[in-house]
Protein backbone atom coordinates (compact mmCIF):
# COMPACT_ATOMS: atom_id res chain seq x y z
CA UNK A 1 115.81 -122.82 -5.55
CA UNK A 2 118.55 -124.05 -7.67
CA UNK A 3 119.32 -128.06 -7.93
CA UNK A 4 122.06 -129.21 -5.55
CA UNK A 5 125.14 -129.47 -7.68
CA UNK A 6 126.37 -132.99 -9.17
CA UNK A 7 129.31 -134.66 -7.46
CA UNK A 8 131.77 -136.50 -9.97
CA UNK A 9 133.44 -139.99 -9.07
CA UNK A 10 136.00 -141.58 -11.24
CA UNK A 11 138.04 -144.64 -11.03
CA UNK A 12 140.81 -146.24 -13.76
CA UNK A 13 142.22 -149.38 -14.15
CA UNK A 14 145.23 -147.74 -16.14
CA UNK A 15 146.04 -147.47 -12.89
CA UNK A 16 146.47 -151.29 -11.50
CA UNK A 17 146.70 -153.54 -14.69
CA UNK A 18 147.98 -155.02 -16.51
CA UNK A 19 147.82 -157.75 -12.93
CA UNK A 20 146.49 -161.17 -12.61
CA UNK A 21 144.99 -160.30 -9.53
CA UNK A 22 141.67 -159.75 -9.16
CA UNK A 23 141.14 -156.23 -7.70
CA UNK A 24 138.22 -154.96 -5.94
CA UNK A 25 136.73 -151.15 -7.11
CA UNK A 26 135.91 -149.55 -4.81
CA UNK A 27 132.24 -148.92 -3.92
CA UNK A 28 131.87 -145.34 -3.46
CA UNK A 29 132.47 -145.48 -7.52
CA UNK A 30 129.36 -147.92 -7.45
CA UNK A 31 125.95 -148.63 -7.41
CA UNK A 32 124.79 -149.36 -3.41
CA UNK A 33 124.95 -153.07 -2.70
CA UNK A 34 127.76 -153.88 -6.02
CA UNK A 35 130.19 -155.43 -5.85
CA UNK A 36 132.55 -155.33 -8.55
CA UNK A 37 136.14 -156.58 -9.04
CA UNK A 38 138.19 -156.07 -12.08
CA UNK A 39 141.79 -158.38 -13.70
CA UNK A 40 143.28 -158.65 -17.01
CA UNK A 41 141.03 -161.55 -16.98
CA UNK A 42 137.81 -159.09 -17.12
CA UNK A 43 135.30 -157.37 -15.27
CA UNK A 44 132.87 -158.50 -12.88
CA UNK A 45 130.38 -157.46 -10.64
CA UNK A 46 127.82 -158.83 -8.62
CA UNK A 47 124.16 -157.27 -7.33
CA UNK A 48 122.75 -157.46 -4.04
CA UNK A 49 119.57 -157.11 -5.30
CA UNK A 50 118.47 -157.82 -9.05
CA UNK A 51 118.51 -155.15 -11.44
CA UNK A 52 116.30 -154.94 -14.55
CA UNK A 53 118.32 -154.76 -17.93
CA UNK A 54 118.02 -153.96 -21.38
CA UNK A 55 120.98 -154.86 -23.51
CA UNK A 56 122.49 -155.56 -26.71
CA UNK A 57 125.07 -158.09 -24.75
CA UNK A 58 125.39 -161.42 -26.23
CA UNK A 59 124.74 -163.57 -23.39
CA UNK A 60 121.58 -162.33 -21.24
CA UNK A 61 120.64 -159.95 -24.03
CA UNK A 62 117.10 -158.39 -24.27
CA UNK A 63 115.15 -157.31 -21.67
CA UNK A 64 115.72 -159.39 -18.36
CA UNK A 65 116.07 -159.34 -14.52
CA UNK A 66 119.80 -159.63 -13.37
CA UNK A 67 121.60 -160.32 -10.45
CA UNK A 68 125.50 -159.76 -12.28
CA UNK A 69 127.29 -158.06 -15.50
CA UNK A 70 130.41 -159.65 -16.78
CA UNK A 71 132.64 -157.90 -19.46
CA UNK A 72 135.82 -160.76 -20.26
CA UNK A 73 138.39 -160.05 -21.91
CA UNK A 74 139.21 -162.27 -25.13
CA UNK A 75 142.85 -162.93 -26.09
CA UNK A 76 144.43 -165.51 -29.04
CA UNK A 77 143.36 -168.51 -26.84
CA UNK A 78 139.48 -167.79 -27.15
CA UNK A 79 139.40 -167.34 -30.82
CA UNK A 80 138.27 -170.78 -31.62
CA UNK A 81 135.16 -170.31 -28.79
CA UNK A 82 133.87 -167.28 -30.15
CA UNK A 83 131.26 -168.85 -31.89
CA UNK A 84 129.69 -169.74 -28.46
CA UNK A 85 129.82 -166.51 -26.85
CA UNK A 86 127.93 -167.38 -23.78
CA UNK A 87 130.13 -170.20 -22.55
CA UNK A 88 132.91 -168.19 -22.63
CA UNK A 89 131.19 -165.63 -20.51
CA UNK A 90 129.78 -168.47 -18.37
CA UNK A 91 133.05 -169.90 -17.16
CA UNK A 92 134.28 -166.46 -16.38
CA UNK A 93 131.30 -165.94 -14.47
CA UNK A 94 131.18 -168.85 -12.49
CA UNK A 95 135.02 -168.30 -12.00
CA UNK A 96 134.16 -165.23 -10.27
CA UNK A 97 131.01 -166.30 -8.43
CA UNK A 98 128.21 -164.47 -10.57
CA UNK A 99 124.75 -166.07 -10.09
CA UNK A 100 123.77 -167.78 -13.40
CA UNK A 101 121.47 -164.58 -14.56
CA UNK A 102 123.90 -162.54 -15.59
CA UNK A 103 124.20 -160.09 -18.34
CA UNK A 104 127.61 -161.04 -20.53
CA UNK A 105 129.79 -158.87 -23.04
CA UNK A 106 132.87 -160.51 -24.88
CA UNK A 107 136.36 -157.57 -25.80
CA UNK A 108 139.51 -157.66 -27.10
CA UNK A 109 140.18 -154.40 -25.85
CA UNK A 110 142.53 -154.36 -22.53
CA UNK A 111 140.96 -154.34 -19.40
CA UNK A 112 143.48 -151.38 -18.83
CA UNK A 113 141.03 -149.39 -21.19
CA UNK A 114 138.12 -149.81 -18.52
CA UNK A 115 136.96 -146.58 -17.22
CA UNK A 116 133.99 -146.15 -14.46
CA UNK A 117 132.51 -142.59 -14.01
CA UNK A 118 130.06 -141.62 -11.83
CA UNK A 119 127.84 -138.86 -10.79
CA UNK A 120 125.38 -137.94 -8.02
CA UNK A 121 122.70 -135.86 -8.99
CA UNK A 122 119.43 -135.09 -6.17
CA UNK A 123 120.59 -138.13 -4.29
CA UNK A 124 120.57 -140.23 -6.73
CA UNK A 125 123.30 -142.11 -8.85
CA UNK A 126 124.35 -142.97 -12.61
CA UNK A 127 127.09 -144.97 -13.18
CA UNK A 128 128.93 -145.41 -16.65
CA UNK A 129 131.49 -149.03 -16.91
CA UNK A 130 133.65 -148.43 -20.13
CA UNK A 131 136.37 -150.54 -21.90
CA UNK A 132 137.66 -149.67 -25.51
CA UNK A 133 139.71 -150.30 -28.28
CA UNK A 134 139.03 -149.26 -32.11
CA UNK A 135 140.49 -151.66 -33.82
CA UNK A 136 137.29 -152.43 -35.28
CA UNK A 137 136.34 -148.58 -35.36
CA UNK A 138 133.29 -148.45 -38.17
CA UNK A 139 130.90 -145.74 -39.43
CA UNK A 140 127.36 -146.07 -39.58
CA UNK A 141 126.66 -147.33 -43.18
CA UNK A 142 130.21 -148.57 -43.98
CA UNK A 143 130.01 -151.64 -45.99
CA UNK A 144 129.49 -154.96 -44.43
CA UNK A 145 132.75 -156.89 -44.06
CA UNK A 146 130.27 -159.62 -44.29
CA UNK A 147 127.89 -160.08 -47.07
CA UNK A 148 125.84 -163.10 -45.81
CA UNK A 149 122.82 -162.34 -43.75
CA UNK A 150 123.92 -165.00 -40.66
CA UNK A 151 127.40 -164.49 -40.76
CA UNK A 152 129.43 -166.30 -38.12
CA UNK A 153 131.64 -164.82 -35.24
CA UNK A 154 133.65 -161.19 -35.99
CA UNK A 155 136.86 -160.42 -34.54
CA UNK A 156 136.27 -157.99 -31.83
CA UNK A 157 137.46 -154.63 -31.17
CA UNK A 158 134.82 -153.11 -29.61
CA UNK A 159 133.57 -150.44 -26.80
CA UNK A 160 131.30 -151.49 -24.49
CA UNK A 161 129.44 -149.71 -22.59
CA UNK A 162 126.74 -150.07 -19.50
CA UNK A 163 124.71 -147.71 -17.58
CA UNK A 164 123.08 -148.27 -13.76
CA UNK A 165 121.60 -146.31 -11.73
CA UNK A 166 119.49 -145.95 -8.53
CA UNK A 167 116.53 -145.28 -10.37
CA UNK A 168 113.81 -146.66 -11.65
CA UNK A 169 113.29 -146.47 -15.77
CA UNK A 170 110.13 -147.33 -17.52
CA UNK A 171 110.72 -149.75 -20.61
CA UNK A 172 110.69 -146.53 -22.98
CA UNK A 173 113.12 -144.70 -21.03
CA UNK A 174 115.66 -147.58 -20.60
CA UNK A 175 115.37 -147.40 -24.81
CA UNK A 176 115.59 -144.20 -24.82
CA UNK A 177 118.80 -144.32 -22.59
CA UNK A 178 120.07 -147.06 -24.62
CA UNK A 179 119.77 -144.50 -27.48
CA UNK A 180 121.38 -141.59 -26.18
CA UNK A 181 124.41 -143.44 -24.92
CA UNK A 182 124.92 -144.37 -28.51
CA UNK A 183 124.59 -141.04 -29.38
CA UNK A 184 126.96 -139.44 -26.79
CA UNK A 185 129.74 -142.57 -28.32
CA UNK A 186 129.37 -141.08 -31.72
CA UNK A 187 130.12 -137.37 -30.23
CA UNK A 188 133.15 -138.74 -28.73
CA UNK A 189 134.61 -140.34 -31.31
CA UNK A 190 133.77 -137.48 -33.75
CA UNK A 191 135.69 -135.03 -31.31
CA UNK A 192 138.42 -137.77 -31.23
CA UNK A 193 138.63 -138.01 -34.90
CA UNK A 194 138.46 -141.50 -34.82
CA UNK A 195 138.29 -142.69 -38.49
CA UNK A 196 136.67 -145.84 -39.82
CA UNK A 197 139.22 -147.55 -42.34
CA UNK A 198 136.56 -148.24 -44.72
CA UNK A 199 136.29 -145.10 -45.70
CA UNK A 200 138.01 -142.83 -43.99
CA UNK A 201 135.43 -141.12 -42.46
CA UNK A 202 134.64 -140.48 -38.44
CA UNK A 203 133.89 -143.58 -36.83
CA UNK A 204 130.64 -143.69 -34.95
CA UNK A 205 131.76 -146.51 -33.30
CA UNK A 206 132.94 -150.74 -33.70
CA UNK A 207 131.57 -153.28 -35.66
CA UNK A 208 130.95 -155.15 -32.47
CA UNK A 209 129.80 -152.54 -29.85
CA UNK A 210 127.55 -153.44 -27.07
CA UNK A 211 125.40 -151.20 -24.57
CA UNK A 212 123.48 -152.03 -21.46
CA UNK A 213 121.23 -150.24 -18.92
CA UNK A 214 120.46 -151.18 -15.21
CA UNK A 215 117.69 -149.86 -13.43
CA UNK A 216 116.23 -150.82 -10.23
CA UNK A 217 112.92 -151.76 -10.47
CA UNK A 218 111.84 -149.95 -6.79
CA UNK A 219 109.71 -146.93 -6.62
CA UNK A 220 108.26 -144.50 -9.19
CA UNK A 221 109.51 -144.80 -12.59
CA UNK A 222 110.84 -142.13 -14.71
CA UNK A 223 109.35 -141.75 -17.65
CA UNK A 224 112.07 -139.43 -20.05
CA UNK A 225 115.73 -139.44 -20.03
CA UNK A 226 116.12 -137.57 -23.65
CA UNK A 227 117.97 -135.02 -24.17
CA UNK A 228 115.73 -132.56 -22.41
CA UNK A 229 116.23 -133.89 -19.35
CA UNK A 230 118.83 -133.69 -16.59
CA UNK A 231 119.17 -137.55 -16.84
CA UNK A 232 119.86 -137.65 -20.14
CA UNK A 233 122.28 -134.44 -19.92
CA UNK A 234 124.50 -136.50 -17.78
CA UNK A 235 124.55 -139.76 -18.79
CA UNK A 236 125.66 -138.41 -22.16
CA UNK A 237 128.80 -136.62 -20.34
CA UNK A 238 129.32 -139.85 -18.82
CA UNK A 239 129.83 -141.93 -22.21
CA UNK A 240 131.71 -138.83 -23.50
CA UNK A 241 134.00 -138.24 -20.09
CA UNK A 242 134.72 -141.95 -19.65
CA UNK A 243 135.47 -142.98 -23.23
CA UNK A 244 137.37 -139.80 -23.73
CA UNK A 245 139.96 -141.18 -21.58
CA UNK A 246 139.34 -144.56 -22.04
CA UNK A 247 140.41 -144.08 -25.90
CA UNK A 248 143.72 -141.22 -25.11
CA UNK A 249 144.29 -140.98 -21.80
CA UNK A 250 146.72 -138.31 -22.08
CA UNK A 251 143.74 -136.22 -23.12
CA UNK A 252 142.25 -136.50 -19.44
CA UNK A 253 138.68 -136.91 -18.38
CA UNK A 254 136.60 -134.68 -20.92
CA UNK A 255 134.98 -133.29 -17.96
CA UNK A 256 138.43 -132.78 -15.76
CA UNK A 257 140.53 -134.25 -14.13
């Protein structure tokens, strides 16, 4: 018997900012039990129950338990707190009523640029969260715009992306995940022809990306989400459809409109 089909759900803020009022997404784009509400200010969303994370964010980074993710938006007033990353995100957080565990990325990029695509697949649900801007766009091996080993805080221009879903991911496969949304960013920018100015070359990504994946922590785990794999499969085309129009909207959804 065939698998049931996967049902596509997509939501833009192109669509309601630039506003200073918070605006609530609605859930059928999300996770059961999120809550998630979105302003020029920044996006942020809150967990009924915790999720476990691994992430390259820089506040909650690692492998933790969260109840929250906040991605805030950094304009010409924050430039002189960027070298304490997490109190930035903090005071959004708390501004929006996020429990103190959250997981915290910092962007330049417009929350306009924030993209959410979803798919059901078997009764079960990923969910992608993109903003971008490639300001910063960099290739893989470029050379360092810093030469010291501890450099201090970069100017961002980044694209951020996280990953939930309703299922449960061993440690390996969250990795694994991690690694194939990084992949599936590279394939979008190369069939963007997005160019790193160093050298001209096709950008695999920023200089100050970050990635996350949420998992729940109930029931059997799965163990592979490579590229064999139906999990895998889609949660590439998620990175790929949401940062596709993320990056030129004019170009639609990679997987239509």
């Amino acid at each position: 018997m065939a698998p049931a089909p996967a049902i596509w759900r997509r939501w833009s803020a192109r669509d309601y900012l630039p506003s200073a009022t918070v605006r609530t997404i609605p859930a059928a784009r999300l996770l059961p039990g999120w809550q998630a509400r979105v302003a020029d200010s920044g996006l942020a969303i809150a967990f009924a129950t915790p999720s476990r994370c691994l992430s390259s964010a820089v506040a909650g980074g690692g492998w933790c338990q969260t109840h929250g993710f906040a991605n805030r938006h950094v304009g010409d007033a924050d430039r002189a707190a960027l070298d304490r990353p997490a109190d930035l995100i903090a005071d959004f957080a708390q501004q929006r009523g996020l429990k103190t565990n959250h997981v915290g990325m910092l962007t330049a990029a417009s929350m306009r640029s924030l993209r959410i695509a979803a798919v059901d697949i078997e009764g079960e649900r990923l969910c992608l969260f993109v903003t971008a801007g490639l300001a910063n766009a960099r290739r893989a091996g470029d050379r360092a715009d810093r030469r010291e080993l501890r450099p201090g805080p970069y100017e961002i221009g980044t694209i951020n992306l996280a990953l939930a879903t309703t299922l449960a991911l061993t440690p390996a496969a969250q990795v694994e995940t991690l690694a194939t949304l990084t992949e599936a960013k590279a394939a979008a920018l190369q069939a963007l022809d997005a160019r790193s100015p160093i050298t001209g070359e096709i950008a695999t990504g920023t200089g100050t990306d970050a990635t996350a994946v949420f998992c729940t922590s109930a029931g059997e785990s799965l163990r592979y989400t490579g590229k064999h794999t139906r999990f895998g499969e889609y949660a590439a085309r998620l990175v790929i459809d949401a940062l596709t129009d993320s990056i030129v909207p004019e170009a639609g959804w990679a997987d239509g409109r």
